[in-house]
N, C-alpha and C. Protein backbone atom coordinates (compact mmCIF):
# COMPACT_ATOMS: atom_id res chain seq x y z
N UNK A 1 106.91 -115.21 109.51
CA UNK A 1 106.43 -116.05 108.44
C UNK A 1 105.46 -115.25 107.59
N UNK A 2 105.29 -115.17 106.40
CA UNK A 2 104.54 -114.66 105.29
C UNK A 2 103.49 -115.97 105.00
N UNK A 3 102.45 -115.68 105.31
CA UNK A 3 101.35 -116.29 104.91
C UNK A 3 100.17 -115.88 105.12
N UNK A 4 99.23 -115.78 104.06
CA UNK A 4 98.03 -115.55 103.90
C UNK A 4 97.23 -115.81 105.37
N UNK A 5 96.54 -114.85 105.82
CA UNK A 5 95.69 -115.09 107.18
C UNK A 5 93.97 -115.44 106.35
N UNK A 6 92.99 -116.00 106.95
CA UNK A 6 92.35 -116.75 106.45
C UNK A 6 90.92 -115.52 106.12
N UNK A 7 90.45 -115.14 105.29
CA UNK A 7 89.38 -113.88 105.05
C UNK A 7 87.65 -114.41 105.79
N UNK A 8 87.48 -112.50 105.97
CA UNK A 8 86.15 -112.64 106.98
C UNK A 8 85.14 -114.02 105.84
N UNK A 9 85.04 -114.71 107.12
CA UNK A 9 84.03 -115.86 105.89
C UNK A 9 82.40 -115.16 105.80
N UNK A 10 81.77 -113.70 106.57
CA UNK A 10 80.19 -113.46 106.44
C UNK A 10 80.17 -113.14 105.14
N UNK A 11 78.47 -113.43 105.64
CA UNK A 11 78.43 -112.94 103.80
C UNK A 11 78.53 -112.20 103.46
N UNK A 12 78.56 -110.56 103.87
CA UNK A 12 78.86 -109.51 103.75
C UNK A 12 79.85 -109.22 103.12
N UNK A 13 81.23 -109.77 103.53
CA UNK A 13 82.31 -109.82 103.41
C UNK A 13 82.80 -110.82 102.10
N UNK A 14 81.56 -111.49 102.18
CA UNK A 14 82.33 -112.89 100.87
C UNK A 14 81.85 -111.90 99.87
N UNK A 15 80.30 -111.44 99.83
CA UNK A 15 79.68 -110.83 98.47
C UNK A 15 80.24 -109.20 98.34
N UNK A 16 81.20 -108.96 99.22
CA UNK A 16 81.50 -108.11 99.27
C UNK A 16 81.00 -106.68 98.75
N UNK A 17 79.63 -106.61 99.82
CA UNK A 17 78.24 -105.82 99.26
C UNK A 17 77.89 -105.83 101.39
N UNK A 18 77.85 -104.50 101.61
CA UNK A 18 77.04 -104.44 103.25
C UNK A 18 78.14 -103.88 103.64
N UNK A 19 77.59 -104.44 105.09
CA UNK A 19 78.75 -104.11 106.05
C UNK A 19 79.47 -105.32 106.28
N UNK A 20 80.58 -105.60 106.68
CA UNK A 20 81.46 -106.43 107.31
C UNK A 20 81.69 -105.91 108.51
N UNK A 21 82.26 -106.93 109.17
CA UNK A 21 83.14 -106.49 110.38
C UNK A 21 83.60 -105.35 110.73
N UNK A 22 84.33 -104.81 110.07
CA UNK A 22 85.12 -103.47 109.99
C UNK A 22 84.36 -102.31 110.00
N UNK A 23 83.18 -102.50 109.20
CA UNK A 23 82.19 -101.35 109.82
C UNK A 23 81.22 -100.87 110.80
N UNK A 24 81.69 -101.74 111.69
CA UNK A 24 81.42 -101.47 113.04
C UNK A 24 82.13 -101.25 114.22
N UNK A 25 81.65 -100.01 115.15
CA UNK A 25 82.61 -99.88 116.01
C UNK A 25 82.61 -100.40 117.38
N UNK A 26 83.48 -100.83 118.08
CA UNK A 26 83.67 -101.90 118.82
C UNK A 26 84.71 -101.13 120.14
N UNK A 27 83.37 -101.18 120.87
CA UNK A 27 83.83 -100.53 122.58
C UNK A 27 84.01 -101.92 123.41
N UNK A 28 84.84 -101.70 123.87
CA UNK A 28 84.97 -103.42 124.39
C UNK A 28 84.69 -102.87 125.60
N UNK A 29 85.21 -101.68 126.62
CA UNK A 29 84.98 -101.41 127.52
C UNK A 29 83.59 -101.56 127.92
N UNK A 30 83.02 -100.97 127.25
CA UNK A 30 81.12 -100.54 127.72
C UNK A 30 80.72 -102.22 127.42
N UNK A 31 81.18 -102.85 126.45
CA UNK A 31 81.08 -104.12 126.26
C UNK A 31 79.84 -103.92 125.26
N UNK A 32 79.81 -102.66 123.98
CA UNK A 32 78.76 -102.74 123.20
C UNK A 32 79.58 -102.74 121.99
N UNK A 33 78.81 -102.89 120.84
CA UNK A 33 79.17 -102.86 119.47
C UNK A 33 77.93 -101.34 119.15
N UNK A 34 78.77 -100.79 118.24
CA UNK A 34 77.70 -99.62 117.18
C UNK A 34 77.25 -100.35 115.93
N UNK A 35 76.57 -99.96 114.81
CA UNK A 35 76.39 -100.56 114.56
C UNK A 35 76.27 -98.86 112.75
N UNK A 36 76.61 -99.35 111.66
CA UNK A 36 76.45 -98.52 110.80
C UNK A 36 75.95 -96.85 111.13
N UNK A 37 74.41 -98.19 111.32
CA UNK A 37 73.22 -97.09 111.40
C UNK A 37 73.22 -96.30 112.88
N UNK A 38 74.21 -96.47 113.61
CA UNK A 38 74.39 -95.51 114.91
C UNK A 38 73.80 -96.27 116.27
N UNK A 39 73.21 -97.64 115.89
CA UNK A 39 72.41 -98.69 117.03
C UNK A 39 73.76 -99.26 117.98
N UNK A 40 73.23 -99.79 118.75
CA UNK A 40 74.07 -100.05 120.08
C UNK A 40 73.58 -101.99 120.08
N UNK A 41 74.65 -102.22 120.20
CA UNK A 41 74.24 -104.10 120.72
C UNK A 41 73.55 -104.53 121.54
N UNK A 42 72.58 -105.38 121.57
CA UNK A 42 71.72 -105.67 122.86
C UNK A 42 72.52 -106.55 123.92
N UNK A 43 73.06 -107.71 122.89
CA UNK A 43 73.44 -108.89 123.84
C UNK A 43 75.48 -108.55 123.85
N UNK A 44 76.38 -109.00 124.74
CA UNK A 44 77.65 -109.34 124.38
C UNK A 44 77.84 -110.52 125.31
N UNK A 45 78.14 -111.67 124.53
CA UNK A 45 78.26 -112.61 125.19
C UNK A 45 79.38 -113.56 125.24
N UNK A 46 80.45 -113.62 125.97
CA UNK A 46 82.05 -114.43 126.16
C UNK A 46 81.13 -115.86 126.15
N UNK A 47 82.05 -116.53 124.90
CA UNK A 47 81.82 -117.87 124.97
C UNK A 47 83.21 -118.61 124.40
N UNK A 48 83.36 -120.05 123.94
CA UNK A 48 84.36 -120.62 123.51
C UNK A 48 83.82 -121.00 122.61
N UNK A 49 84.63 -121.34 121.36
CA UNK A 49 84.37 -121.45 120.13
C UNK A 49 85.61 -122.31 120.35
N UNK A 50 86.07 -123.38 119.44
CA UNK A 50 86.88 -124.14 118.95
C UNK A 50 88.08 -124.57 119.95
N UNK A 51 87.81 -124.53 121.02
CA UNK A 51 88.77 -123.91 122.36
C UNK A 51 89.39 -122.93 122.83
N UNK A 52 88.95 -121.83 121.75
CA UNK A 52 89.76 -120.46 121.99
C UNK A 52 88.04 -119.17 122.63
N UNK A 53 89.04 -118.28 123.27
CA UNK A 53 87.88 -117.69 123.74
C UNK A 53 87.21 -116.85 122.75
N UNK A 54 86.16 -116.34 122.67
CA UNK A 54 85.57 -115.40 121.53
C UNK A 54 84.20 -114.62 121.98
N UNK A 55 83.68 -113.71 121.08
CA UNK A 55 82.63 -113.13 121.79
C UNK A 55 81.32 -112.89 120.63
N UNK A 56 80.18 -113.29 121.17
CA UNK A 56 78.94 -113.42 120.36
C UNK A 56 78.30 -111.79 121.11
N UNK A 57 78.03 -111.32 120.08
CA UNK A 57 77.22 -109.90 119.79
C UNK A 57 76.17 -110.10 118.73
N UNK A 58 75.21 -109.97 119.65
CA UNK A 58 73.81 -109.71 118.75
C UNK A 58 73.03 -108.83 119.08
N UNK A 59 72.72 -108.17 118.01
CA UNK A 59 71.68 -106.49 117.97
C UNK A 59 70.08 -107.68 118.03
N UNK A 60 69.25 -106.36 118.51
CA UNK A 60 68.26 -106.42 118.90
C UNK A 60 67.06 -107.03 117.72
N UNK A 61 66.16 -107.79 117.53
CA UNK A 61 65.13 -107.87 116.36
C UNK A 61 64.64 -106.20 116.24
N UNK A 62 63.95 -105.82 117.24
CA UNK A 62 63.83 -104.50 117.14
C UNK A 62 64.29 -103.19 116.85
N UNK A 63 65.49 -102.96 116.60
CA UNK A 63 66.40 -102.41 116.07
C UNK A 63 66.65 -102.74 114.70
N UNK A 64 66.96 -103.73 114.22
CA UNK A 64 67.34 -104.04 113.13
C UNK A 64 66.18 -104.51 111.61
N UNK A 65 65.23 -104.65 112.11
CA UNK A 65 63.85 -104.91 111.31
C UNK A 65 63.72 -103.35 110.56
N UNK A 66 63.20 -102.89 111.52
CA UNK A 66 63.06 -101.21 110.90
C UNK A 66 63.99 -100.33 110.00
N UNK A 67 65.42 -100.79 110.42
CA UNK A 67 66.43 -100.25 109.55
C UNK A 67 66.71 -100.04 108.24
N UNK A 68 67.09 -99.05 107.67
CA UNK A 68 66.98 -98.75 106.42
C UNK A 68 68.31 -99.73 105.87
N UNK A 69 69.35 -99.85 106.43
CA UNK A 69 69.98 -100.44 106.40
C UNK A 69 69.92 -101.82 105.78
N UNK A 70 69.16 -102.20 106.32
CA UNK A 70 69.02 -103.74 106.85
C UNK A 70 69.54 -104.77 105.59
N UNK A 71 69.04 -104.82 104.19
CA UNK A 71 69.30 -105.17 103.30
C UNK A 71 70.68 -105.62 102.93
N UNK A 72 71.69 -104.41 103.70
CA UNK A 72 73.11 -104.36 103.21
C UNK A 72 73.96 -104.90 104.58
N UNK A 73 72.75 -105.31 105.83
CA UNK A 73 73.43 -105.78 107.12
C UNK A 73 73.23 -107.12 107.48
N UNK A 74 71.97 -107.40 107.24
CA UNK A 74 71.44 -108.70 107.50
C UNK A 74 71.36 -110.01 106.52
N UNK A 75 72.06 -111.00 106.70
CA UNK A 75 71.67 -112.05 105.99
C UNK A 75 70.49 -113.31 106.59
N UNK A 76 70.95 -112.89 107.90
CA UNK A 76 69.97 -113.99 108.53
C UNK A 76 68.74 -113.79 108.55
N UNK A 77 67.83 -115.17 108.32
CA UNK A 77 66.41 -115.09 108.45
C UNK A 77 66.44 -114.71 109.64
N UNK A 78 66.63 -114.55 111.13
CA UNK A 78 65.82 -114.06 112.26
C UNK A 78 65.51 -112.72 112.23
N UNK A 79 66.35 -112.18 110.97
CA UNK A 79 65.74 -110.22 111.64
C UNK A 79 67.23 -109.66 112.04
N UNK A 80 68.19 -110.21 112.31
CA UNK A 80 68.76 -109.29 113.04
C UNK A 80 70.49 -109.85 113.34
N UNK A 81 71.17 -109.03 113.39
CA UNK A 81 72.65 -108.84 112.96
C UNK A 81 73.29 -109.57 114.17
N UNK A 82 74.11 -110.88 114.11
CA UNK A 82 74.92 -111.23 115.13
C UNK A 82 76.48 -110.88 114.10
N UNK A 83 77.51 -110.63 115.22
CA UNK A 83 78.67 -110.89 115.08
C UNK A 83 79.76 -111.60 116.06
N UNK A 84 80.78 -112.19 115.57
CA UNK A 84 81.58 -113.55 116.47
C UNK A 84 83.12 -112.31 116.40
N UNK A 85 83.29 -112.02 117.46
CA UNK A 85 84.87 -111.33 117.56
C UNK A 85 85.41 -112.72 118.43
N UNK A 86 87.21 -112.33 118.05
CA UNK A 86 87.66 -112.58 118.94
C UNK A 86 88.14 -111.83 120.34
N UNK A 87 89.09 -112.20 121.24
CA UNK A 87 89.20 -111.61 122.31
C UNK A 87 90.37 -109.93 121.72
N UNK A 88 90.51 -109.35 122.19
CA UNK A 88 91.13 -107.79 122.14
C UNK A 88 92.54 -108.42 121.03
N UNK A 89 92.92 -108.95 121.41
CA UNK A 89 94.75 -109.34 120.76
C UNK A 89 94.40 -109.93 119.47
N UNK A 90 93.73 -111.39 119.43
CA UNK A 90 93.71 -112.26 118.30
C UNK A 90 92.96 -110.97 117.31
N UNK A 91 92.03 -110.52 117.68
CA UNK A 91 91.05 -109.70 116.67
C UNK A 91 91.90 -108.94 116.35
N UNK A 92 92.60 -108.10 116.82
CA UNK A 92 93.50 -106.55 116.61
C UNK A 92 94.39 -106.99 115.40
N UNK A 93 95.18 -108.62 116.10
CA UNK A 93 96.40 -108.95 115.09
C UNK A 93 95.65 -109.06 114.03
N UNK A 94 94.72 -109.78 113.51
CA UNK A 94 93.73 -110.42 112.59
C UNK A 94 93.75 -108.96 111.88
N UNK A 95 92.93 -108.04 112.18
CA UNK A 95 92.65 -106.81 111.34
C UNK A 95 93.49 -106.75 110.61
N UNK A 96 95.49 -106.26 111.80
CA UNK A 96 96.18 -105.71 111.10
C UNK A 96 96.63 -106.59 109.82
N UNK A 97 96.89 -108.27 109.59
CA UNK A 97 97.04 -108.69 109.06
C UNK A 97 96.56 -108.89 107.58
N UNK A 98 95.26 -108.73 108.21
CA UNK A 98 94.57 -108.60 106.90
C UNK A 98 94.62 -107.27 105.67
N UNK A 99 95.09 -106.04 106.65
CA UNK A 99 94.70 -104.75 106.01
C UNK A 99 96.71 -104.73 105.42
N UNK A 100 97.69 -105.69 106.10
CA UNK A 100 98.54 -105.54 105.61
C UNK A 100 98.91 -106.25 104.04
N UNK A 101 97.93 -107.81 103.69
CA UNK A 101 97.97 -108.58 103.18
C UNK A 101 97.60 -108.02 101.78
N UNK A 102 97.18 -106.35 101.78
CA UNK A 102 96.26 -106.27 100.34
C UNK A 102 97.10 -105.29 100.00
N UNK A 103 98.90 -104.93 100.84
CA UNK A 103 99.41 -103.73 100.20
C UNK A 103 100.24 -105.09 99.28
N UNK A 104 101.10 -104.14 98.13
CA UNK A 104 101.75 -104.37 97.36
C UNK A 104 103.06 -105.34 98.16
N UNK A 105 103.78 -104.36 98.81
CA UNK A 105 104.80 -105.00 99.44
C UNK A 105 104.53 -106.11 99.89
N UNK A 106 103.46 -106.58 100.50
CA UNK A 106 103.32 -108.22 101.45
C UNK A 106 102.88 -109.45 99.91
N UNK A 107 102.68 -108.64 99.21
CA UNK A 107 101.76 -109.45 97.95
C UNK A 107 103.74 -109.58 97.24
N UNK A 108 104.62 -108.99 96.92
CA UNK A 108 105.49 -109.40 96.61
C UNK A 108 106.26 -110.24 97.38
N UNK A 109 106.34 -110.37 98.77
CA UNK A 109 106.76 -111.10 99.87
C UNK A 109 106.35 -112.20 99.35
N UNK A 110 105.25 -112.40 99.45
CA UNK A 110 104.37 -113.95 99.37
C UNK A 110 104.44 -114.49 98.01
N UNK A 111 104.80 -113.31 97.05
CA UNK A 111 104.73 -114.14 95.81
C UNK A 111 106.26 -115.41 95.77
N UNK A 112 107.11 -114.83 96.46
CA UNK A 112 108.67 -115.42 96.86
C UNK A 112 108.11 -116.84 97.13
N UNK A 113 107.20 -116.91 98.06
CA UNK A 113 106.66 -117.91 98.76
C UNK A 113 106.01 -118.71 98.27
N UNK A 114 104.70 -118.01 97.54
CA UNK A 114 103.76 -118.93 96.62
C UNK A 114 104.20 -120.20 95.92
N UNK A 115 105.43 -119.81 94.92
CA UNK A 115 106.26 -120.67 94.22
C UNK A 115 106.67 -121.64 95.06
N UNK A 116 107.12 -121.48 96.71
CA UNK A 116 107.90 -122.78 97.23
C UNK A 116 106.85 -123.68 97.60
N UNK A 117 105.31 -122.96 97.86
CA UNK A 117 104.77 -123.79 98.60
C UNK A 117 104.17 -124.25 97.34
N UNK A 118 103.95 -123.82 95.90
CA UNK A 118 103.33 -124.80 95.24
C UNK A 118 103.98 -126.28 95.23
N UNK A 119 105.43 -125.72 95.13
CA UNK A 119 106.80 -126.89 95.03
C UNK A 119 106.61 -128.12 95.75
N UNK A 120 106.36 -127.67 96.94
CA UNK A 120 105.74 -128.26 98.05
C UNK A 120 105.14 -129.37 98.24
N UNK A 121 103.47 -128.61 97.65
CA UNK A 121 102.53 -129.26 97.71
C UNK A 121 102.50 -130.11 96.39
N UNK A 122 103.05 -129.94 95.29
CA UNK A 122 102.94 -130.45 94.62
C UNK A 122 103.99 -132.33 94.45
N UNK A 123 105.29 -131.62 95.80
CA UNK A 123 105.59 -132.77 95.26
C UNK A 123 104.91 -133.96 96.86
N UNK A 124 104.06 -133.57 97.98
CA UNK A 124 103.22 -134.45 98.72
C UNK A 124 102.66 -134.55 97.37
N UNK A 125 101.86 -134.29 96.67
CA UNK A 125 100.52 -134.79 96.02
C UNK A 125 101.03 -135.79 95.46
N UNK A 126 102.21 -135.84 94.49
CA UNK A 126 102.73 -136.60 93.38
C UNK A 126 103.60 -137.38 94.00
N UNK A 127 104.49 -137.42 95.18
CA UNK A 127 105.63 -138.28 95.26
C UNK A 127 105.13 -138.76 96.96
N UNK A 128 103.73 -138.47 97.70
CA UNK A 128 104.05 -139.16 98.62
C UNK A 128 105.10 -138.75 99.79
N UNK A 129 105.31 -137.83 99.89
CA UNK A 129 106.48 -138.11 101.11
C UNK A 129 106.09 -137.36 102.41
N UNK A 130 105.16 -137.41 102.85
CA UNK A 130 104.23 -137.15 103.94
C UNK A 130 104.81 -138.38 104.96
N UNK A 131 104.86 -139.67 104.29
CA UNK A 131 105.40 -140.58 105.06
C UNK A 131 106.27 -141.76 104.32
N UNK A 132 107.24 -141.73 105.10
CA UNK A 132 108.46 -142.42 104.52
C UNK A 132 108.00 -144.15 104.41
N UNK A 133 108.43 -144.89 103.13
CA UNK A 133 108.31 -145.71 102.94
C UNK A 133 109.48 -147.03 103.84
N UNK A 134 110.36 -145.96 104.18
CA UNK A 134 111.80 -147.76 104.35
C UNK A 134 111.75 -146.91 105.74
N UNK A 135 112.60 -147.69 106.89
CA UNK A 135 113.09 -147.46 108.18
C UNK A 135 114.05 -147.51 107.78
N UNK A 136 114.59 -146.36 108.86
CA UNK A 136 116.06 -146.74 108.59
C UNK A 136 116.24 -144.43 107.61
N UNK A 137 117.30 -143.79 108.15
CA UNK A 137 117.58 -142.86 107.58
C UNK A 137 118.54 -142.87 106.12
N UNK A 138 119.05 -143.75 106.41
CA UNK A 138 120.04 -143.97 104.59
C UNK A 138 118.76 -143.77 103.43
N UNK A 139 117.91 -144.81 103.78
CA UNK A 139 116.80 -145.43 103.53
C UNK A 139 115.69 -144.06 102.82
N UNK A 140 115.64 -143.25 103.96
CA UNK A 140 114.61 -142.72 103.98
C UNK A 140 115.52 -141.47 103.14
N UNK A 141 116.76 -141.08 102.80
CA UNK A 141 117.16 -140.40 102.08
C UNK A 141 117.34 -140.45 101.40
N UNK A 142 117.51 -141.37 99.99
CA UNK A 142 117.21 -142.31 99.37
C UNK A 142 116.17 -142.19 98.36
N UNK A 143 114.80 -142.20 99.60
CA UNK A 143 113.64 -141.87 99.18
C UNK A 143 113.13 -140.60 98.32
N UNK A 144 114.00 -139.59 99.63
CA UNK A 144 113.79 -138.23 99.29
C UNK A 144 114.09 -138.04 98.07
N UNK A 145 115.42 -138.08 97.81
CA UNK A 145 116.57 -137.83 96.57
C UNK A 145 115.95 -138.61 95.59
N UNK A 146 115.25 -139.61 95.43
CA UNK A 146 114.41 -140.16 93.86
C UNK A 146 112.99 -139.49 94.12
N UNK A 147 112.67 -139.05 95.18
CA UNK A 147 111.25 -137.99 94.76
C UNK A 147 111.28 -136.87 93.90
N UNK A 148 112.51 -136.35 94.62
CA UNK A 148 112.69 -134.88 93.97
C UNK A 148 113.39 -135.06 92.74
N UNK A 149 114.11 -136.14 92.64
CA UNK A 149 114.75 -136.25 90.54
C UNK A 149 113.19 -136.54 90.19
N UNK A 150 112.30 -137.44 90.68
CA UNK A 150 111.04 -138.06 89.71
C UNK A 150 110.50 -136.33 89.66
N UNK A 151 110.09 -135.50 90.89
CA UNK A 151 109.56 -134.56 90.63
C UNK A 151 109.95 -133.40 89.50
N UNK A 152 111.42 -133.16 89.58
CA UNK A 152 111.85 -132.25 88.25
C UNK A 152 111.76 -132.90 86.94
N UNK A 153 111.92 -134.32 86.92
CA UNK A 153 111.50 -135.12 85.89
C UNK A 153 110.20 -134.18 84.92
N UNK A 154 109.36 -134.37 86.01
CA UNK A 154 107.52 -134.14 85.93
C UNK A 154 107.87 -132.88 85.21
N UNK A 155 108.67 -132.00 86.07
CA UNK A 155 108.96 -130.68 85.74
C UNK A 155 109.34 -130.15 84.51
N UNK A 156 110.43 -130.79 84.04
CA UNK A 156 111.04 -130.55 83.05
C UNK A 156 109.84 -131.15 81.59
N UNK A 157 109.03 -132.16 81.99
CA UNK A 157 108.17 -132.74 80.82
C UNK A 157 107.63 -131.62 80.43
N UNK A 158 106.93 -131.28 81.90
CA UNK A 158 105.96 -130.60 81.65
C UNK A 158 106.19 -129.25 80.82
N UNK A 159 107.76 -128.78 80.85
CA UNK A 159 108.00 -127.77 80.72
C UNK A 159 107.92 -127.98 79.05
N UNK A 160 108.71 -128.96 78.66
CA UNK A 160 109.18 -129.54 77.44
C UNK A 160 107.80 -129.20 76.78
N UNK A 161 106.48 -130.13 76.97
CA UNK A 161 105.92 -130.05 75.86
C UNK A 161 104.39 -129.24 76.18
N UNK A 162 104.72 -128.26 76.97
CA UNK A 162 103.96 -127.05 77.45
C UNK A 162 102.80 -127.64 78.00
N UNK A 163 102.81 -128.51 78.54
CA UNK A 163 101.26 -129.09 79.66
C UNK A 163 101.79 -128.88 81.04
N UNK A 164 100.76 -128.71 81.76
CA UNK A 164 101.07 -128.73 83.24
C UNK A 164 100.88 -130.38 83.66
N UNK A 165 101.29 -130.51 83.78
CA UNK A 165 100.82 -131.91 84.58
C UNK A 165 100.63 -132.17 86.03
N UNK A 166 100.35 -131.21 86.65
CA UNK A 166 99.86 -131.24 88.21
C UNK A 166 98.27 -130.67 87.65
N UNK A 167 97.71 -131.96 88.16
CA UNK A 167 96.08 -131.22 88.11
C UNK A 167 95.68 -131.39 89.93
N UNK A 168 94.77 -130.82 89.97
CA UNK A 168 94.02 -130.62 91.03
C UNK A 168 93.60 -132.14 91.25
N UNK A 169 93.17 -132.47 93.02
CA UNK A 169 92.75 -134.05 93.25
C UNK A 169 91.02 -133.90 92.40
N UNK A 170 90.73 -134.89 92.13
CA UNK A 170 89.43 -135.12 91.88
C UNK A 170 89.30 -136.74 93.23
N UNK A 171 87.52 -136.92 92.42
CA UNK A 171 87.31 -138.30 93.56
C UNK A 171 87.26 -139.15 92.48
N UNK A 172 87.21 -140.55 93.40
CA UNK A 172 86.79 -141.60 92.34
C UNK A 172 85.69 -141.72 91.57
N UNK A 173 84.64 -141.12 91.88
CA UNK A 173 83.50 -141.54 91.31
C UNK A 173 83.67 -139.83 89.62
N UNK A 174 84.48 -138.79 90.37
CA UNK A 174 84.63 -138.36 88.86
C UNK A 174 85.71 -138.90 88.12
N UNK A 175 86.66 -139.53 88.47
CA UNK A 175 87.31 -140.83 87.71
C UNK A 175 86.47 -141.72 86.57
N UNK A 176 85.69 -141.93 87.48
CA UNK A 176 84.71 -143.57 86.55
C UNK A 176 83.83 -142.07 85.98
N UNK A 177 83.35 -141.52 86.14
CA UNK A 177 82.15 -140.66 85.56
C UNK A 177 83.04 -140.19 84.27
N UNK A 178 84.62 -139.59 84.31
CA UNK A 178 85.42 -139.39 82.95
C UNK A 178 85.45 -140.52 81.50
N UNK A 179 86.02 -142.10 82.38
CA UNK A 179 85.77 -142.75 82.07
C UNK A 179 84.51 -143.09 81.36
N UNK A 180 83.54 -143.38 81.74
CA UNK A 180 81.77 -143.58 81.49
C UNK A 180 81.23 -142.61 79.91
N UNK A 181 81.99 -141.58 80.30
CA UNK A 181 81.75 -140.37 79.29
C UNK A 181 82.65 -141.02 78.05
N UNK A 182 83.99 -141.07 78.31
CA UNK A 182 84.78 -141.30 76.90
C UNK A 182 84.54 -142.13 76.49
């Protein structure tokens, strides 16, 4: 399956400024992490996260205060650098996935894809069919087959008089707040 794997969420990685993940090296044997600046992990600690197993690594306050580094490592107020791996496999696949996701070739793969899943999602948003309205399969095919004419319908308007007409969900209260305004 071709699909986007989900990006490092630290901040490092979002502001894409420091270190991330990747710039650190990771002895699983000795059970330490390195760390840029050549430091060693104090703590490694196996815990569960979400029901899956994972591992909390945190460098020392003492180590990491002094560092010249620090600016481009640390976001947290305590002083000092934790990181969340997963176990040897999930992490490894994760890397490769990610470092495969930014060549050309996987970005044309997915573009194949992009298009079906907008298709997709667009016609749950607009036609509902997450869950079938009638019992009964005649019924419920029926259903399908006037979603997807109403949906190319949409399609073809939209095409006709150059608007998109799939917008993004909003809430009710920016509903009445549009309203309130006009």
């Amino acid at each position: 399956m071709v699909t986007p794997v989900l990006l490092d969420h630290s901040a490092q990685a979002k502001a894409a400024a420091g270190f991330d993940k990747n710039a650190f090296a990771i002895d699983r044997k000795a059970r330490q992490v390195r760390c840029p600046a050549g430091k060693s992990s104090a703590h490694w600690n196996p815990v569960k996260q979400h029901g899956a197993d994972a591992i909390v690594i945190t460098f020392s306050v003492r180590t990491c205060r002094p560092c010249p580094f620090q600016k481009q490592c640390i976001s947290s107020a305590l002083g000092r650098r934790m990181l969340t791996l997963r176990s040897r496999e999930p992490h490894e696949a994760l890397v490769r996935a990610r470092a495969e996701q930014k060549t050309e070739t996987w970005k044309a793969k997915y573009a194949l894809r992009a298009g079906v899943d907008g298709t997709i999602n667009q016609a749950l948003d607009i036609t509902g069919m997450r869950r079938a309205r009638y019992r009964g399969l005649p019924k419920v095919r029926l259903q399908h087959a006037l979603s997807a004419t109403a949906l190319n319908v949409i399609r073809l308007d939209a095409y006709g008089t150059g608007h998109n007409q799939h917008h993004t969900r909003s809430s009710r209260l920016e509903h009445l707040a549009h309203r309130l305004t006009a």
